[in-house]
N, C-alpha and C. Protein backbone atom coordinates (compact mmCIF):
# COMPACT_ATOMS: atom_id res chain seq x y z
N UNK A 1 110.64 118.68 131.06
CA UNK A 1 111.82 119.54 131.07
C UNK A 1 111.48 120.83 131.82
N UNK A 2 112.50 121.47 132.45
CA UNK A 2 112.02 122.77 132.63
C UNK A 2 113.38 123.70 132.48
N UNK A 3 112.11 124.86 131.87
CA UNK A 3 113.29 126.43 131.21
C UNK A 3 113.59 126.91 132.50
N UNK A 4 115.35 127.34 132.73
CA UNK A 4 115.21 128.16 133.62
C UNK A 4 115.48 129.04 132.76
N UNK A 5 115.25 130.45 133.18
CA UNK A 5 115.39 131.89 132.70
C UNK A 5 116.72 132.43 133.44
N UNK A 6 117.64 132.96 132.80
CA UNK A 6 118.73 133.39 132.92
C UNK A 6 118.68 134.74 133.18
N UNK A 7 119.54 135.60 134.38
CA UNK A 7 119.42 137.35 133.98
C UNK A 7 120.34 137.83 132.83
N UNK A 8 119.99 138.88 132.71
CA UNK A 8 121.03 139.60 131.42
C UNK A 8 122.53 139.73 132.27
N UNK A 9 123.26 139.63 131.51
CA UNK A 9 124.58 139.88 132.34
C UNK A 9 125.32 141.65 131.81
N UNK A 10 126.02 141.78 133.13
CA UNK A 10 126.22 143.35 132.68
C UNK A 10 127.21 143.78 132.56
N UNK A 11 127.92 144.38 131.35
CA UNK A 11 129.25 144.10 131.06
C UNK A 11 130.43 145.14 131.43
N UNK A 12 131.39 145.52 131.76
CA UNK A 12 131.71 146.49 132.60
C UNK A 12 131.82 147.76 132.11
N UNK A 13 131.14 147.56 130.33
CA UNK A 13 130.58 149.34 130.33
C UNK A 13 129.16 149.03 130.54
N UNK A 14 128.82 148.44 131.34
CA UNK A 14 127.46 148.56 131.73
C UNK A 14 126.16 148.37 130.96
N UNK A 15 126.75 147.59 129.77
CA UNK A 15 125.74 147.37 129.08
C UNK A 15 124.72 146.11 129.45
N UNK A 16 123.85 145.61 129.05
CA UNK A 16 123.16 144.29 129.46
C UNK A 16 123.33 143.62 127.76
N UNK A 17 123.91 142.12 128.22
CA UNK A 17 123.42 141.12 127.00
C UNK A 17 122.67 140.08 128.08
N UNK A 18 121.77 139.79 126.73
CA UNK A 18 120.91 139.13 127.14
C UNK A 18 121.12 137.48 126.96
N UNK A 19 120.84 136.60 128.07
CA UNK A 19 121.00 135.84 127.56
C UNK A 19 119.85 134.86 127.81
N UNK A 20 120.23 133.63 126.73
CA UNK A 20 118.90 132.77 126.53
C UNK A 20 118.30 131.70 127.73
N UNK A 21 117.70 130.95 127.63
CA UNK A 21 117.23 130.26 128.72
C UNK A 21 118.03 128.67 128.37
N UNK A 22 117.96 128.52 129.67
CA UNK A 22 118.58 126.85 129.69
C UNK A 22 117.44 125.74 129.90
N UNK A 23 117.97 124.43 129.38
CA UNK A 23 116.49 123.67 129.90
C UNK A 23 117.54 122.32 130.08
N UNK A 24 116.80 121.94 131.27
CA UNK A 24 117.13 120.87 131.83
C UNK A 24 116.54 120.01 132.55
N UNK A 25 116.47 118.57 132.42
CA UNK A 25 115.58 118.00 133.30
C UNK A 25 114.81 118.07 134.48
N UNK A 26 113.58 118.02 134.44
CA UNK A 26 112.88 118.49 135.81
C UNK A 26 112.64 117.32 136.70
N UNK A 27 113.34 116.73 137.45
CA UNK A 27 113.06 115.61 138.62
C UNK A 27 112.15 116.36 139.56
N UNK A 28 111.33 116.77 139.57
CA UNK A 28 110.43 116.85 140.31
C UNK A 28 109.37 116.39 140.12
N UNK A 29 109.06 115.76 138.64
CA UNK A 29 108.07 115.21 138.62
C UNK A 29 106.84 115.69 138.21
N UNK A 30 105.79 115.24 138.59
CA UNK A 30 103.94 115.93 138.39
C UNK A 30 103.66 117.30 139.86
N UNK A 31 104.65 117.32 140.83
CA UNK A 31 104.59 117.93 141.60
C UNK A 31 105.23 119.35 141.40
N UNK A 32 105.91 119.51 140.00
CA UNK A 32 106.68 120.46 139.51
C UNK A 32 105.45 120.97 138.55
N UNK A 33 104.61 120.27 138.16
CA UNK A 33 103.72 121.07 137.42
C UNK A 33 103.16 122.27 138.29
N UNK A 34 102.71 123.25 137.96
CA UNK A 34 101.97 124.29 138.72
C UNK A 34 100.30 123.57 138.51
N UNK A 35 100.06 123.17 137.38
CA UNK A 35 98.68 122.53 136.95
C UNK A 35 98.18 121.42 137.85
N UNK A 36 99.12 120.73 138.32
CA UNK A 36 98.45 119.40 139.05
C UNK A 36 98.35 119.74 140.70
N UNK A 37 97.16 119.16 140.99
CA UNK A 37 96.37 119.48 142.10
C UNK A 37 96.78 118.11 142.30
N UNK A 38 97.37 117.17 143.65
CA UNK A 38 97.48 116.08 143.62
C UNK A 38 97.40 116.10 145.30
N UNK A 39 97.42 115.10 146.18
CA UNK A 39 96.85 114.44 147.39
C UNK A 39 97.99 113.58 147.68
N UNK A 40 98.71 114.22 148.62
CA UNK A 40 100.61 113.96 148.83
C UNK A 40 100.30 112.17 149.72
N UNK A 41 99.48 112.42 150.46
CA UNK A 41 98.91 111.31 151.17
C UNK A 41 98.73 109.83 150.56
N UNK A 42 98.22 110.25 148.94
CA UNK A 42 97.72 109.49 148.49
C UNK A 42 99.65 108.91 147.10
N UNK A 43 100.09 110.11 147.09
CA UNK A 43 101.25 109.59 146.37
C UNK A 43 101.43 109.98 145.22
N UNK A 44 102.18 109.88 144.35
CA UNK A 44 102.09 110.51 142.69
C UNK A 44 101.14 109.76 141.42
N UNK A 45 100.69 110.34 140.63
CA UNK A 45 99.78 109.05 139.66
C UNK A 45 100.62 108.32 139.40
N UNK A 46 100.05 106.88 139.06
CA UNK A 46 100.82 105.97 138.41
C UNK A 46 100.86 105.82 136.84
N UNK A 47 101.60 107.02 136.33
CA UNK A 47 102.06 107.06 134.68
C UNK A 47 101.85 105.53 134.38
N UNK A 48 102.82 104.55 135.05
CA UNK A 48 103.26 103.36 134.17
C UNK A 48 102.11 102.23 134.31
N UNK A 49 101.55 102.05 134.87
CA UNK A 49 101.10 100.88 136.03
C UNK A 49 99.73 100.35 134.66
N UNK A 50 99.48 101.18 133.63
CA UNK A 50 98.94 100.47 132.64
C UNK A 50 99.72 99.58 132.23
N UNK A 51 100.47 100.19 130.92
CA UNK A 51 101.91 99.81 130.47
C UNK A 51 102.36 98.24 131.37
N UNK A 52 102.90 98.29 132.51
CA UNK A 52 103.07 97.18 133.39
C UNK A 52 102.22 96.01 133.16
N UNK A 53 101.09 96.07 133.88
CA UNK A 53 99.79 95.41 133.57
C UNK A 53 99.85 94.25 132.23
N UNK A 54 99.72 95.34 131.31
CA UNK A 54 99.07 95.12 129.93
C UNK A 54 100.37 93.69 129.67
N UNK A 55 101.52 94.00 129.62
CA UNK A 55 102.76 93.39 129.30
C UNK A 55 102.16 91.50 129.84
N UNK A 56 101.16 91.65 130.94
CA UNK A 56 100.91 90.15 131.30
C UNK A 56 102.26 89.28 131.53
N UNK A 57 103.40 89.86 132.18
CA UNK A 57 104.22 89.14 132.95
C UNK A 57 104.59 89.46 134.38
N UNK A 58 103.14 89.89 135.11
CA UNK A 58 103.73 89.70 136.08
C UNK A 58 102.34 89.55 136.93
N UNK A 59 102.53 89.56 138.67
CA UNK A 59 101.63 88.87 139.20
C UNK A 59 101.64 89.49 140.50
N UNK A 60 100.37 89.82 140.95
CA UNK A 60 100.09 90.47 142.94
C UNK A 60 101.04 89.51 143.59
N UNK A 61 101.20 89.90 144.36
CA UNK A 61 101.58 88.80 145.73
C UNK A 61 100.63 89.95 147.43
N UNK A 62 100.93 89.06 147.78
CA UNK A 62 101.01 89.58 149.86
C UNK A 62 102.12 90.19 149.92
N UNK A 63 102.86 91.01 150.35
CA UNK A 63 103.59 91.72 150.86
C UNK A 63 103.82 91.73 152.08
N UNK A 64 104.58 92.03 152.91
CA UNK A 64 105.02 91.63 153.96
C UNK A 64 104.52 92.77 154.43
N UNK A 65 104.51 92.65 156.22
CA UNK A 65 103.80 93.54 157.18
C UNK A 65 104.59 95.11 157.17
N UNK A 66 103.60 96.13 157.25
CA UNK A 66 104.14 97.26 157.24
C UNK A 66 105.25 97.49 158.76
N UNK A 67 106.17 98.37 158.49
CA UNK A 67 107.03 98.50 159.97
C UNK A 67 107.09 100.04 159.73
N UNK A 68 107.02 100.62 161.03
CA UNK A 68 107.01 102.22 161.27
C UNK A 68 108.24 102.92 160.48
N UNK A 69 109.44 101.69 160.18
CA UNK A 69 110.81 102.42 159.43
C UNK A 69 110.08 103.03 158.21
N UNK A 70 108.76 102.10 157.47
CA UNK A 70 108.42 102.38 156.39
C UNK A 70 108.07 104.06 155.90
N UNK A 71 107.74 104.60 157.22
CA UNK A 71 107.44 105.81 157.05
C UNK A 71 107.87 106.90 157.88
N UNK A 72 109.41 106.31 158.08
CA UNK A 72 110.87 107.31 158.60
C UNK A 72 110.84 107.04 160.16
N UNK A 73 110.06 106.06 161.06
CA UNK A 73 110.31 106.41 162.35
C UNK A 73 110.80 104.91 162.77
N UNK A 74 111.52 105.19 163.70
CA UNK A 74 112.56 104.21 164.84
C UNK A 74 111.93 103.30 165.19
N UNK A 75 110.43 103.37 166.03
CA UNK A 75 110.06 102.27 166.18
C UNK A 75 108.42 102.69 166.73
N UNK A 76 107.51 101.90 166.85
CA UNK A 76 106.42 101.96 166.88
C UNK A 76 105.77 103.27 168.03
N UNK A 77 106.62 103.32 169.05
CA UNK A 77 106.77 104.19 170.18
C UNK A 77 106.56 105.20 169.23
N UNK A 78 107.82 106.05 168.18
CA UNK A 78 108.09 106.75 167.55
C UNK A 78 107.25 107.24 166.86
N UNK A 79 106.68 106.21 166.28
CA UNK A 79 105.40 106.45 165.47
C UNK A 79 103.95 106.88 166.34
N UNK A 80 104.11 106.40 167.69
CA UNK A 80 102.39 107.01 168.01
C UNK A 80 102.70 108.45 168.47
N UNK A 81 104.05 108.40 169.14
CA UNK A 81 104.21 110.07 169.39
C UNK A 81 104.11 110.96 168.24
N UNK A 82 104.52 110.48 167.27
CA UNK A 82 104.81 111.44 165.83
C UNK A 82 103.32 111.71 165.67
N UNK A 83 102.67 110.56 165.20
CA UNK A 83 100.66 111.12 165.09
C UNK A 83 100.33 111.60 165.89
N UNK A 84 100.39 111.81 167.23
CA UNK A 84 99.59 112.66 168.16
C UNK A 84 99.88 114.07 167.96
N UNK A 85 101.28 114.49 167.44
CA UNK A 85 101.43 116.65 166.93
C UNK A 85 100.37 115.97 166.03
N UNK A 86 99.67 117.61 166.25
CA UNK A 86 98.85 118.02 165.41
C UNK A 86 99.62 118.45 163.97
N UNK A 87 100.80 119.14 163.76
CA UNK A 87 101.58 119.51 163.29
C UNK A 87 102.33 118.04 162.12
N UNK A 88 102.06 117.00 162.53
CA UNK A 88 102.45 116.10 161.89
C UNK A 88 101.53 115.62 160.62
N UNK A 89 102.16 115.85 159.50
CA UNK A 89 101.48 114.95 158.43
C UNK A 89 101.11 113.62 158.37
N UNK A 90 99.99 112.98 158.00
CA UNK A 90 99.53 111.98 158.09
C UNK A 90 99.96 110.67 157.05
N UNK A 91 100.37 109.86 157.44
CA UNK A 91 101.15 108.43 156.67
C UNK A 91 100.52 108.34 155.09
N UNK A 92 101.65 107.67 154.66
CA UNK A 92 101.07 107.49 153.22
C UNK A 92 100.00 106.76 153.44
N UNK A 93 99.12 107.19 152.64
CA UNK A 93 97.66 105.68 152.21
C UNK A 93 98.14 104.21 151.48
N UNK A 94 98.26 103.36 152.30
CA UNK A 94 99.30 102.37 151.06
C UNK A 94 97.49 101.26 151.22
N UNK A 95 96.37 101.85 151.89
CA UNK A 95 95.29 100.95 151.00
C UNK A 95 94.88 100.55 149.86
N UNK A 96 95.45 101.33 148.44
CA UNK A 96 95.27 100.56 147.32
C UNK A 96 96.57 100.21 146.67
N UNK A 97 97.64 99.93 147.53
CA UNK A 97 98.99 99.97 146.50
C UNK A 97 98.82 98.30 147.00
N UNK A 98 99.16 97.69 145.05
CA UNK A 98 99.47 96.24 144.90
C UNK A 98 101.14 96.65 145.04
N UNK A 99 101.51 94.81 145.30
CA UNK A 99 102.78 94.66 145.37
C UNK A 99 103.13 93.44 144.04
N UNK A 100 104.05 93.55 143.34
CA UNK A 100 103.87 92.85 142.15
C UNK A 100 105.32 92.37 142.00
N UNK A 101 105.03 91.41 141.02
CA UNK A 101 106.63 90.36 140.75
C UNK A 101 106.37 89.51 139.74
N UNK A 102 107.47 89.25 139.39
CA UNK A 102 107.68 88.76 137.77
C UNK A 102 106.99 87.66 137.90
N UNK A 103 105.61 86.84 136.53
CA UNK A 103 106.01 85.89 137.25
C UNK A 103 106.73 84.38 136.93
N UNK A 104 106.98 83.25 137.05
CA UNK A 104 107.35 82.19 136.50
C UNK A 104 107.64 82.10 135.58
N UNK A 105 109.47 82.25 135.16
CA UNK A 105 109.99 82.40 133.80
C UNK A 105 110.20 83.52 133.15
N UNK A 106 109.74 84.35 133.43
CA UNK A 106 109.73 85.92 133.24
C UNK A 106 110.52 86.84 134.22
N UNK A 107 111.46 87.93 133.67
CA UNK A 107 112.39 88.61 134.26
C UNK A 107 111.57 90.47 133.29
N UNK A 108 111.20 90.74 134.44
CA UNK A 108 110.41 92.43 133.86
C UNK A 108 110.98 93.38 134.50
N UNK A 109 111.90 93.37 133.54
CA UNK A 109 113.11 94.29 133.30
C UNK A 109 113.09 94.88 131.88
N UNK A 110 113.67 96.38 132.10
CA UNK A 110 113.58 97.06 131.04
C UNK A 110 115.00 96.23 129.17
N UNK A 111 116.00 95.56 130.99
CA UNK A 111 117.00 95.42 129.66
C UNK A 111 116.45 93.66 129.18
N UNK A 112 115.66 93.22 129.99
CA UNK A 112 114.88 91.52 129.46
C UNK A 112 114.25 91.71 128.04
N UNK A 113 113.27 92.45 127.76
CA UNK A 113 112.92 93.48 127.14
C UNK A 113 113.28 93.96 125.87
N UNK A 114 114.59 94.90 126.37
CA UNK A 114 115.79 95.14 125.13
C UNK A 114 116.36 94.43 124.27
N UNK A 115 116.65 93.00 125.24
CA UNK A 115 117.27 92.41 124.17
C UNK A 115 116.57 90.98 123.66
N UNK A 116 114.80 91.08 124.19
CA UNK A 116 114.09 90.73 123.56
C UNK A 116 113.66 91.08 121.99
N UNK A 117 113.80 92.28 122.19
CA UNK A 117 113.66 93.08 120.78
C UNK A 117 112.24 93.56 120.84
N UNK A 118 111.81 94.31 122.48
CA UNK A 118 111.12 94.35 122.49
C UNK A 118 110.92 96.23 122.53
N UNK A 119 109.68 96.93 121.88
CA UNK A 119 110.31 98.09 122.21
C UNK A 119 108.60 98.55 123.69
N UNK A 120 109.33 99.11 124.38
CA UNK A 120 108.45 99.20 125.34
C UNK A 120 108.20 100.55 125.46
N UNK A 121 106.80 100.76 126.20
CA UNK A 121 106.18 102.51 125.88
C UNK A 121 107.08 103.09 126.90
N UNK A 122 108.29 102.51 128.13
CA UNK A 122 108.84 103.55 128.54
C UNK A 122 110.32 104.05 127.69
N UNK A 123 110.44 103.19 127.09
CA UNK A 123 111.95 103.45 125.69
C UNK A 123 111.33 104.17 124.82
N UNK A 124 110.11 104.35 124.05
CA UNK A 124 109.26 105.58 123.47
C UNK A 124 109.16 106.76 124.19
N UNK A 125 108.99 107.04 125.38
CA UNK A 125 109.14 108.07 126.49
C UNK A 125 110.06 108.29 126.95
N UNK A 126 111.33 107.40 126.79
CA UNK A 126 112.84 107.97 126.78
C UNK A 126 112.85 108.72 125.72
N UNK A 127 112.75 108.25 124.28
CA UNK A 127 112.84 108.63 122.84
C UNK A 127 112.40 110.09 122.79
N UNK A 128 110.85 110.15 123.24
CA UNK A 128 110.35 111.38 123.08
C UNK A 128 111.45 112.36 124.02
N UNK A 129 111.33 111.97 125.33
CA UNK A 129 111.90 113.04 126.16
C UNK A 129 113.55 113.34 126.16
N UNK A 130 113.97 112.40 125.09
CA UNK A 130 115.50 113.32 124.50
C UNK A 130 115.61 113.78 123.77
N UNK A 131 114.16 114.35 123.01
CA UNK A 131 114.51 114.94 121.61
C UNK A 131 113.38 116.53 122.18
N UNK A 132 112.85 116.29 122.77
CA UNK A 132 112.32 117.47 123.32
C UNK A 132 113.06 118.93 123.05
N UNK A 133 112.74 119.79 122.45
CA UNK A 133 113.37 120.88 121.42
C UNK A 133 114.68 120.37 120.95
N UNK A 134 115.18 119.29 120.36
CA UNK A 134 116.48 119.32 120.06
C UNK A 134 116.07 119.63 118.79
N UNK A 135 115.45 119.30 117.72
CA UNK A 135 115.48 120.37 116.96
C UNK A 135 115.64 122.00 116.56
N UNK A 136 114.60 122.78 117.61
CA UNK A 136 114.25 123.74 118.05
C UNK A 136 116.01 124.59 118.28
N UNK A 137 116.54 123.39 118.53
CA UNK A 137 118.64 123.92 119.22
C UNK A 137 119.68 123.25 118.37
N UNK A 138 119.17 122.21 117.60
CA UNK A 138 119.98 121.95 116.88
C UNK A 138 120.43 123.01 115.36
N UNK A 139 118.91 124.05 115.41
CA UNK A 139 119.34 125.41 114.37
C UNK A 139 119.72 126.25 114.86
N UNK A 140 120.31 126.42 116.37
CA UNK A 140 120.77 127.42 116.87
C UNK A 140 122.52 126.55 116.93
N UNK A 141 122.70 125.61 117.21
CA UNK A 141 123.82 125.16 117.44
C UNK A 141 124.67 125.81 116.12
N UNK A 142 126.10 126.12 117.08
CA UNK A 142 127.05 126.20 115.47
C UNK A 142 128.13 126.22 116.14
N UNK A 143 129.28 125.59 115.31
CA UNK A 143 130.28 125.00 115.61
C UNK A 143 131.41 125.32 115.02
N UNK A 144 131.33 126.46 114.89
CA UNK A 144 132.38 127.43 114.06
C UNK A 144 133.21 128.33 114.67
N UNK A 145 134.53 128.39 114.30
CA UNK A 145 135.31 129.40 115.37
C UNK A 145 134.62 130.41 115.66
N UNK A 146 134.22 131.08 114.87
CA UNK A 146 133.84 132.55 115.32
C UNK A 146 132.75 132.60 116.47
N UNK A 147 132.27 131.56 117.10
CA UNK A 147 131.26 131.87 118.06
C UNK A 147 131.80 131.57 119.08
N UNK A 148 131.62 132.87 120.00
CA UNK A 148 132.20 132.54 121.58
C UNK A 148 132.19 131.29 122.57
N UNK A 149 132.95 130.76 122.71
CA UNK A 149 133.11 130.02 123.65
C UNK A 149 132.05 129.46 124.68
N UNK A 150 132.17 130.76 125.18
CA UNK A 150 131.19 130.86 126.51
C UNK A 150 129.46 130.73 126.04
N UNK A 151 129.65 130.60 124.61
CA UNK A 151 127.72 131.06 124.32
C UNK A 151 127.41 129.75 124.38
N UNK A 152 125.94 130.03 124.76
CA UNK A 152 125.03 128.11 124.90
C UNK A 152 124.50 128.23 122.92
N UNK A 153 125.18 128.62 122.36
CA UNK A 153 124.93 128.11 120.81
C UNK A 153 126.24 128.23 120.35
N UNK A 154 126.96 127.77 120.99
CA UNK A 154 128.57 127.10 120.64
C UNK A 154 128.71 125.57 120.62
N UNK A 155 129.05 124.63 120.31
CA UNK A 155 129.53 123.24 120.51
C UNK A 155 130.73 122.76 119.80
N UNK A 156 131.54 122.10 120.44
CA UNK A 156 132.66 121.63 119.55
C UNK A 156 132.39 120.36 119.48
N UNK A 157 132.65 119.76 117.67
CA UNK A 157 132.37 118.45 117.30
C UNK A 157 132.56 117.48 118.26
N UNK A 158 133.21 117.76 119.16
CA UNK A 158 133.52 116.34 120.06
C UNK A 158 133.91 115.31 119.65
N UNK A 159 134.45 114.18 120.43
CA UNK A 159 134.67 112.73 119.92
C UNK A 159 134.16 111.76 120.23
N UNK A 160 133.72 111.22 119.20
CA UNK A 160 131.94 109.61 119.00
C UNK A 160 132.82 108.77 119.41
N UNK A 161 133.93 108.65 120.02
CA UNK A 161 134.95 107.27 119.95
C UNK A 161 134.08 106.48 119.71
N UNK A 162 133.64 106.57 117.99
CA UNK A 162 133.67 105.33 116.95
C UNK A 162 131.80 105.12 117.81
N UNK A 163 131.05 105.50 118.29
CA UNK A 163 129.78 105.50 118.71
C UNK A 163 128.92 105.82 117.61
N UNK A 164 127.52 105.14 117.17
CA UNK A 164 126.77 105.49 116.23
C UNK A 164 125.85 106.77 116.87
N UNK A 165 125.98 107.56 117.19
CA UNK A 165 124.85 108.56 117.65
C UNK A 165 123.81 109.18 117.16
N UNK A 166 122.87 109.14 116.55
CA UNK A 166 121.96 110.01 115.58
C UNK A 166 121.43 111.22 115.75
N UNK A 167 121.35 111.76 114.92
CA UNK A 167 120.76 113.24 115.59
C UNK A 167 119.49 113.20 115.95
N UNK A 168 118.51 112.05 115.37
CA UNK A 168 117.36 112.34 116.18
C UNK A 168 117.37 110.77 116.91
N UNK A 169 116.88 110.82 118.41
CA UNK A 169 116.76 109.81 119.16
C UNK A 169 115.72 108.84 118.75
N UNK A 170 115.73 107.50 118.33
CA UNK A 170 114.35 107.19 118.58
C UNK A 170 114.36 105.71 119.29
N UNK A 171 113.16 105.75 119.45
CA UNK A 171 112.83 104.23 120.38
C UNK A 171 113.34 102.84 120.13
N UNK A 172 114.18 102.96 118.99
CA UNK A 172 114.72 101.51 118.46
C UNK A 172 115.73 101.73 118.76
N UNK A 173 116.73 103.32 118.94
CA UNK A 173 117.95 103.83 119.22
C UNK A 173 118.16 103.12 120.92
N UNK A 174 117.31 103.76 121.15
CA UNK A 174 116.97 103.50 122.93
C UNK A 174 117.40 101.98 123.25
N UNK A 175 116.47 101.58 122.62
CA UNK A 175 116.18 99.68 123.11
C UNK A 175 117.94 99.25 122.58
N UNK A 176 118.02 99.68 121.11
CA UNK A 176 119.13 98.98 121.13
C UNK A 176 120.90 99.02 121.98
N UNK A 177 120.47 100.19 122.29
CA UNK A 177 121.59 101.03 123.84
C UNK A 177 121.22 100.00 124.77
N UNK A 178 120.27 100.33 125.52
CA UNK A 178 119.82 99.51 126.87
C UNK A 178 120.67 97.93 126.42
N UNK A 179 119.98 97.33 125.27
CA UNK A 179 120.66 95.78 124.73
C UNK A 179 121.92 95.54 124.96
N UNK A 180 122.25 96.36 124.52
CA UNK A 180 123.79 96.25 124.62
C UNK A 180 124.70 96.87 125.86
N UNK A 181 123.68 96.76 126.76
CA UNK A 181 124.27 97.46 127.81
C UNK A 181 125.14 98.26 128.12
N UNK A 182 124.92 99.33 127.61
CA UNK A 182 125.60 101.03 127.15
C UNK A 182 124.60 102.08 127.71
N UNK A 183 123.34 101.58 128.26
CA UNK A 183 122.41 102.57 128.46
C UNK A 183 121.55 101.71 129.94
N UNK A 184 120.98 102.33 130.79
CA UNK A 184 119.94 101.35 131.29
C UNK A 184 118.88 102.59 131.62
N UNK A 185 117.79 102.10 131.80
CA UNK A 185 116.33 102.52 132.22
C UNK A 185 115.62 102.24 133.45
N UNK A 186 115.86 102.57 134.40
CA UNK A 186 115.57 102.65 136.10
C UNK A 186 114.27 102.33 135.88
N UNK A 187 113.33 101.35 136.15
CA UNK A 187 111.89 101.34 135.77
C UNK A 187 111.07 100.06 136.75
N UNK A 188 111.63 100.19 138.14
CA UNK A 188 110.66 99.06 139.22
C UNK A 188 109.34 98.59 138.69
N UNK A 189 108.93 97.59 138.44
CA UNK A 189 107.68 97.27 138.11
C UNK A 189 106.90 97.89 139.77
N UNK A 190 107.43 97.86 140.98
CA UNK A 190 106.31 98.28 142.02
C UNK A 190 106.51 99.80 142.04
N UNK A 191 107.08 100.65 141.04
CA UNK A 191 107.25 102.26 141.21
C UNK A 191 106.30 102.55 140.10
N UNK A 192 105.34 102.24 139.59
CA UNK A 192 104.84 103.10 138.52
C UNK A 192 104.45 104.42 138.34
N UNK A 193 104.69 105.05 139.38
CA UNK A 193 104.64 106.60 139.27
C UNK A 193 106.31 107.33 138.78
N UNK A 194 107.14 106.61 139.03
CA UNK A 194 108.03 107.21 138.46
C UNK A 194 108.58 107.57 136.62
N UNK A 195 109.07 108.12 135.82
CA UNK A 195 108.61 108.68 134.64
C UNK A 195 109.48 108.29 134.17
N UNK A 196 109.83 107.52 132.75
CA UNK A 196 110.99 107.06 132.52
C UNK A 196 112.27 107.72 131.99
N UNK A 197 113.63 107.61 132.77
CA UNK A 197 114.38 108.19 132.15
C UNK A 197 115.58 107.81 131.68
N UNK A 198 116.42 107.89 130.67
CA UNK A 198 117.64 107.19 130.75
C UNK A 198 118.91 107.59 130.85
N UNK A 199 119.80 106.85 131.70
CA UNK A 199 121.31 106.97 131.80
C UNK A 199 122.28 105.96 131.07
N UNK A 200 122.58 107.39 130.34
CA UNK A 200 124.14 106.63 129.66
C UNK A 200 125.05 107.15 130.06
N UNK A 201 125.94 105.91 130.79
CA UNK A 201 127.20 105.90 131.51
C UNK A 201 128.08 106.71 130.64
N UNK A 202 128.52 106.02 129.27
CA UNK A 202 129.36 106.37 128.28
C UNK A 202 128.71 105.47 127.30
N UNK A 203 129.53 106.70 125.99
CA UNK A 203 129.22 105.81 124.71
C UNK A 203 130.55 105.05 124.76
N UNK A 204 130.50 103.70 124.14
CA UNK A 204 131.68 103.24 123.37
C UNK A 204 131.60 102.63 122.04
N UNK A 205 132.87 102.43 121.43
CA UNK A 205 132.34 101.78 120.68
C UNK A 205 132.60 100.23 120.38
């Protein structure tokens, strides 16, 4: 997640209120950390690619021949002019990237999975990463006339149209969304650097 910090706002007798910080998903990734020292060349870690593995449904293959589109240029021409600037960054390293696929009988998919009844460590890492201070805001939340409108510790009850929602998320919550196909989990078995996250379209009920 990341806090942004808000300025005080200044009110037209000139006073300052202060206001709190917002937090919202950080798609940037391990490259948004200030902490990680990482090798752009080489690509992002692969969070998942244990996880994957371990599951034993799936399998290397050969991959088909690299083409210069792979790494934004028109055509091979394109590509030797582009390496000769000095000024040009140098191609991804794809010398240790496997290429992988389900294999025989097996579909490795997050929702195959789901409605296996299976709970998988990236639906635990959904779990965790939607509850991330919701406690911490769920004692600031209040839902009572008297709080302004405009404040980020206002909410109006809203409507569950008839949706089970819980106040705390957890990994069986997750799987059983994805199941029922109300939720899905973006999760390529050949992307394992990407971090898992989930989109829900809508609740229904």
């Amino acid at each position: 997640m990341r806090e942004i910090k808000l300025s005080p706002t200044i009110t037209p007798e000139g006073i300052k209120q202060k206001n709190e910080s917002v937090r919202v998903y950080d798609t940037s990734g391990a490259w948004g950390d200030s902490h990680f020292q990482g090798d752009y060349s080489k690509g992002l870690p692969r969070l998942r690619e244990k996880w994957i593995l371990e599951r034993g449904d799936v399998e290397e293959i050969i991959g088909r021949e690299k083409k210069p589109s792979d790494d934004g240029y028109l055509s091979d021409h394109h590509a030797k002019r582009s390496q000769e600037r000095k000024n040009e960054l140098p191609d991804f390293n794809r010398s240790s990237v496997t290429i992988l696929r389900s294999r025989k009988g097996n579909i490795s998919t997050q929702l195959q999975y789901a409605r296996a009844g299976i709970i998988t460590p990236e639906m635990e890492f959904v779990a965790i990463r939607e509850n991330m201070k919701l406690q911490t805001l769920s004692e600031r939340i209040d839902s009572s006339p008297n709080v302004l409108r405009n404040s980020l510790n206002h909410q109006h009850l809203g409507e569950s149209f008839e949706a089970s929602i819980p106040t705390l998320i957890t990994p069986e919550f997750v799987r059983s969304e994805v199941a029922r196909g109300r939720a899905i989990i973006p999760a390529n078995i050949n992307h394992p650097e990407l971090e898992p996250m989930i989109i829900w379209p809508q609740f229904s009920g």
